[in-house]
Protein backbone atom coordinates (compact mmCIF):
# COMPACT_ATOMS: atom_id res chain seq x y z
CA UNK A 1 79.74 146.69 91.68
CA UNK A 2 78.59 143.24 90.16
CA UNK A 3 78.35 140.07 92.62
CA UNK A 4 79.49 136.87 91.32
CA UNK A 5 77.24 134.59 89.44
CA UNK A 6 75.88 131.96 92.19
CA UNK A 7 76.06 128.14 90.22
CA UNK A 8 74.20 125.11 91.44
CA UNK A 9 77.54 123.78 91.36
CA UNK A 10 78.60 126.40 93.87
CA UNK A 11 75.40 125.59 95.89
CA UNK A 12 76.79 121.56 95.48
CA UNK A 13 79.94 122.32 96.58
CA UNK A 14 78.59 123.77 99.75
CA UNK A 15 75.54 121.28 101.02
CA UNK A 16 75.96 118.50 98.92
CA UNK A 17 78.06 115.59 100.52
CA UNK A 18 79.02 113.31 97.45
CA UNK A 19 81.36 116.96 96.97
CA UNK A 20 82.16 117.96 100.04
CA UNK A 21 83.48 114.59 101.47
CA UNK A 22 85.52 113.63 98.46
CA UNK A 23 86.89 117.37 98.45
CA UNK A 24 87.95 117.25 101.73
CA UNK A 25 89.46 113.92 101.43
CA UNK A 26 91.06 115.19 98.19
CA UNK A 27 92.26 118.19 100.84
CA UNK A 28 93.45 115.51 103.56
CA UNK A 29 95.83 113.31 100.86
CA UNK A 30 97.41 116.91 99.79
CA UNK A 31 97.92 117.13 103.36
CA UNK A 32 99.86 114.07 104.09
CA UNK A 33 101.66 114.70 100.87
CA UNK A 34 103.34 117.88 102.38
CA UNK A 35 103.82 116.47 105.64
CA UNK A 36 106.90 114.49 104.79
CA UNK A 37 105.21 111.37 106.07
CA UNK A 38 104.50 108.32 103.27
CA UNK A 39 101.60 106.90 104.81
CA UNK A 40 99.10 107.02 108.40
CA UNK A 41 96.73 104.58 109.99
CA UNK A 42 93.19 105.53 108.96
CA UNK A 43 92.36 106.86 112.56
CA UNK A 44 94.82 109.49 111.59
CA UNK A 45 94.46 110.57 108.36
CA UNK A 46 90.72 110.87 109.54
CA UNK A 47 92.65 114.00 111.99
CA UNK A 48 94.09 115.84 108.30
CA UNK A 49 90.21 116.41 107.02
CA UNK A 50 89.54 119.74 107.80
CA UNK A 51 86.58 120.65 108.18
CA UNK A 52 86.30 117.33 110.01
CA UNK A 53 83.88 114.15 108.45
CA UNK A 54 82.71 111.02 110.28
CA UNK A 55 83.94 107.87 109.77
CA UNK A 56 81.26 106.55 108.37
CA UNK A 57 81.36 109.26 105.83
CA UNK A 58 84.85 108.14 105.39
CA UNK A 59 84.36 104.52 104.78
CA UNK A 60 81.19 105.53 102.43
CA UNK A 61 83.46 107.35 100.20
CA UNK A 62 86.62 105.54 100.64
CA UNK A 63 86.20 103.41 97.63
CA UNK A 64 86.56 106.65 95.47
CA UNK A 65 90.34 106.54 96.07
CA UNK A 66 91.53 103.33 95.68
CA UNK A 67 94.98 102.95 95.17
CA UNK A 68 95.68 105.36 97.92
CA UNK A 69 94.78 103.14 101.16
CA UNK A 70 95.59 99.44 101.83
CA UNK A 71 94.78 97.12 104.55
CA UNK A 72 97.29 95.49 106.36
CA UNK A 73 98.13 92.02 107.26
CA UNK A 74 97.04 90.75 110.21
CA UNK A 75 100.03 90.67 112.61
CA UNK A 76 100.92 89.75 116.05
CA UNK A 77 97.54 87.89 116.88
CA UNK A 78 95.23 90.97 115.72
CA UNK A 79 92.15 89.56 114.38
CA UNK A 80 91.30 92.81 111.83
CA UNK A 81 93.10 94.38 109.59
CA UNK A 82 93.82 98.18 109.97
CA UNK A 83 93.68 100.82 107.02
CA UNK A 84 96.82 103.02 105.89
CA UNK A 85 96.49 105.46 103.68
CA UNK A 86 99.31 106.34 101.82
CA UNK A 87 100.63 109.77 100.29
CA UNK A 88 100.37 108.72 96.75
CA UNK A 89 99.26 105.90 94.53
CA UNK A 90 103.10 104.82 93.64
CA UNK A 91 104.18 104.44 97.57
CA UNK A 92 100.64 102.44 97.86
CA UNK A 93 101.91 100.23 95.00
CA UNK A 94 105.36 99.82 96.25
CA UNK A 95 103.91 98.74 99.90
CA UNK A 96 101.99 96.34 98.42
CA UNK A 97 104.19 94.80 96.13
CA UNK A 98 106.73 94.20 99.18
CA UNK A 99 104.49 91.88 100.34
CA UNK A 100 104.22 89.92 97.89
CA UNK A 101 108.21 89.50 97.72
């Protein structure tokens, strides 16, 4: 019986975090997709990556989907701005674009 070939990218895909982290964001995003929901806070969508990631590791590799999180407005008197991510690039765009109306 013949074992699969073993790949560096295989050995990348398990210890190497510039592909785990996007992966498992990748992962997370398919996740909210299915869920029904349009969009979460950050501190939530941070709960859909499975195996968990830090939130550093988040906000290192966050830039690598753009178009898929926004920060909101300040409202109410909050000083900072909070991050949604959104099920897919179009609802991102729509959000945004009703702000500007």
């Amino acid at each position: 019986m013949a074992t699969a070939k073993r790949t560096l990218a295989d050995l990348s895909a398990a210890h190497d975090k510039k592909i785990i982290v996007p992966n498992r964001i990748r992962a997370a995003l398919a996740a909210l997709a299915t869920s029904g929901n349009d969009w979460v806070y950050e501190s939530d969508f941070i709960k859909l990556v499975l195996p968990p990631i830090s939130g550093s590791d988040l906000s290192k590799y966050r830039s690598y989907f753009a178009g898929f999180w926004e920060e909101t407005p300040s409202v109410n008197g909050k000083s900072s701005a909070r991050k949604v991510w959104f099920a897919s690039k179009a609802l991102a765009a729509k959000w945004k674009a009703s702000l500007s109306e």
